[in-house]
Protein backbone atom coordinates (compact mmCIF):
# COMPACT_ATOMS: atom_id res chain seq x y z
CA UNK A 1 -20.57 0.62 16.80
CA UNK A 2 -16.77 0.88 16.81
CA UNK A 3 -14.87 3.40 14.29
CA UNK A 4 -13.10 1.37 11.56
CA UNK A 5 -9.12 0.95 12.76
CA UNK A 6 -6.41 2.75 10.63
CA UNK A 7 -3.06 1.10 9.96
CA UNK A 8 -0.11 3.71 10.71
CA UNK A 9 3.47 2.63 10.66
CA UNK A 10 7.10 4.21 10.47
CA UNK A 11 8.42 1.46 8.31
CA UNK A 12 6.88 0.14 4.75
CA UNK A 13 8.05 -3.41 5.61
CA UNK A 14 6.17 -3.51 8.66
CA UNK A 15 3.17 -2.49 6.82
CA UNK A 16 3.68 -4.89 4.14
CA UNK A 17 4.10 -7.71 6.58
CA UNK A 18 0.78 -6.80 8.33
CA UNK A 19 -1.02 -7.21 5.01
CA UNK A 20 1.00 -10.27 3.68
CA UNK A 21 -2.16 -12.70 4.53
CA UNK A 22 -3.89 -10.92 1.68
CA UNK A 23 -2.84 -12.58 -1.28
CA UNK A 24 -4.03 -10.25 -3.76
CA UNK A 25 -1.65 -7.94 -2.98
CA UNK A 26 1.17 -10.38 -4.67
CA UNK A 27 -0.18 -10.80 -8.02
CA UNK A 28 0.93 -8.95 -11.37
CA UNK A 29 -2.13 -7.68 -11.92
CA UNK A 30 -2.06 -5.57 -8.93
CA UNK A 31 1.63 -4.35 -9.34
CA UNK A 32 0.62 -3.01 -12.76
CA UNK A 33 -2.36 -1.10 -11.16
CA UNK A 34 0.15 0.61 -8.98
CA UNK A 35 2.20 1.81 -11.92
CA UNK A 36 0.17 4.92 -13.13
CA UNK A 37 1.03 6.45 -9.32
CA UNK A 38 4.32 6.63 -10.50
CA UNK A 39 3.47 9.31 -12.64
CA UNK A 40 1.17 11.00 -10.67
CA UNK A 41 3.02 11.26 -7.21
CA UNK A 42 6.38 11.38 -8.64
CA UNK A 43 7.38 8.27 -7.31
CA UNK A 44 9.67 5.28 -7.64
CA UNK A 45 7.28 1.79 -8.79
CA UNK A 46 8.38 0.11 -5.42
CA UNK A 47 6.71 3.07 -3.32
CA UNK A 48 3.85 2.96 -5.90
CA UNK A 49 3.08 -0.51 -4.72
CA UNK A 50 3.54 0.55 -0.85
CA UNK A 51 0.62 3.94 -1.46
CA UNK A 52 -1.08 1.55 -3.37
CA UNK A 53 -1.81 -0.99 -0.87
CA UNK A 54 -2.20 2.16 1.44
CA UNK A 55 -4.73 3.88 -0.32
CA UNK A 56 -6.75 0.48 -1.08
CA UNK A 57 -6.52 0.24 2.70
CA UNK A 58 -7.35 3.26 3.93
CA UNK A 59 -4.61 3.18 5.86
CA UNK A 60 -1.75 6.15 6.69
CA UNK A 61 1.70 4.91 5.13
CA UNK A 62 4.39 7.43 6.97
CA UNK A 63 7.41 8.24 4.79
């Protein structure tokens, strides 16, 4: 059995785009669920949104 892939990219766009086909990522329900990481990392909503989508991935977002 093959090890589950990890997205890594350079550029937050890129890594958007790759998820795009998943339509939950657009709704307001799940930019609100990305607010509290504002808080807790310190961090600006739109990057909230981008380790959100990350973290729901499992996937390594590269500042």
């Amino acid at each position: 059995m093959n090890k589950p892939s990890r997205l890594l990219t350079l550029d937050s766009n890129v890594f958007i785009a790759a998820l795009k086909e998943d339509e939950s990522y657009n709704d307001k329900a799940f930019c609100t669920s990305a607010y509290p990481l504002c808080a807790e990392y310190d961090i600006y909503a739109i990057d909230a949104i981008y380790l959100k989508v990350a973290l729901d991935n499992h996937a390594a977002l590269v500042l």
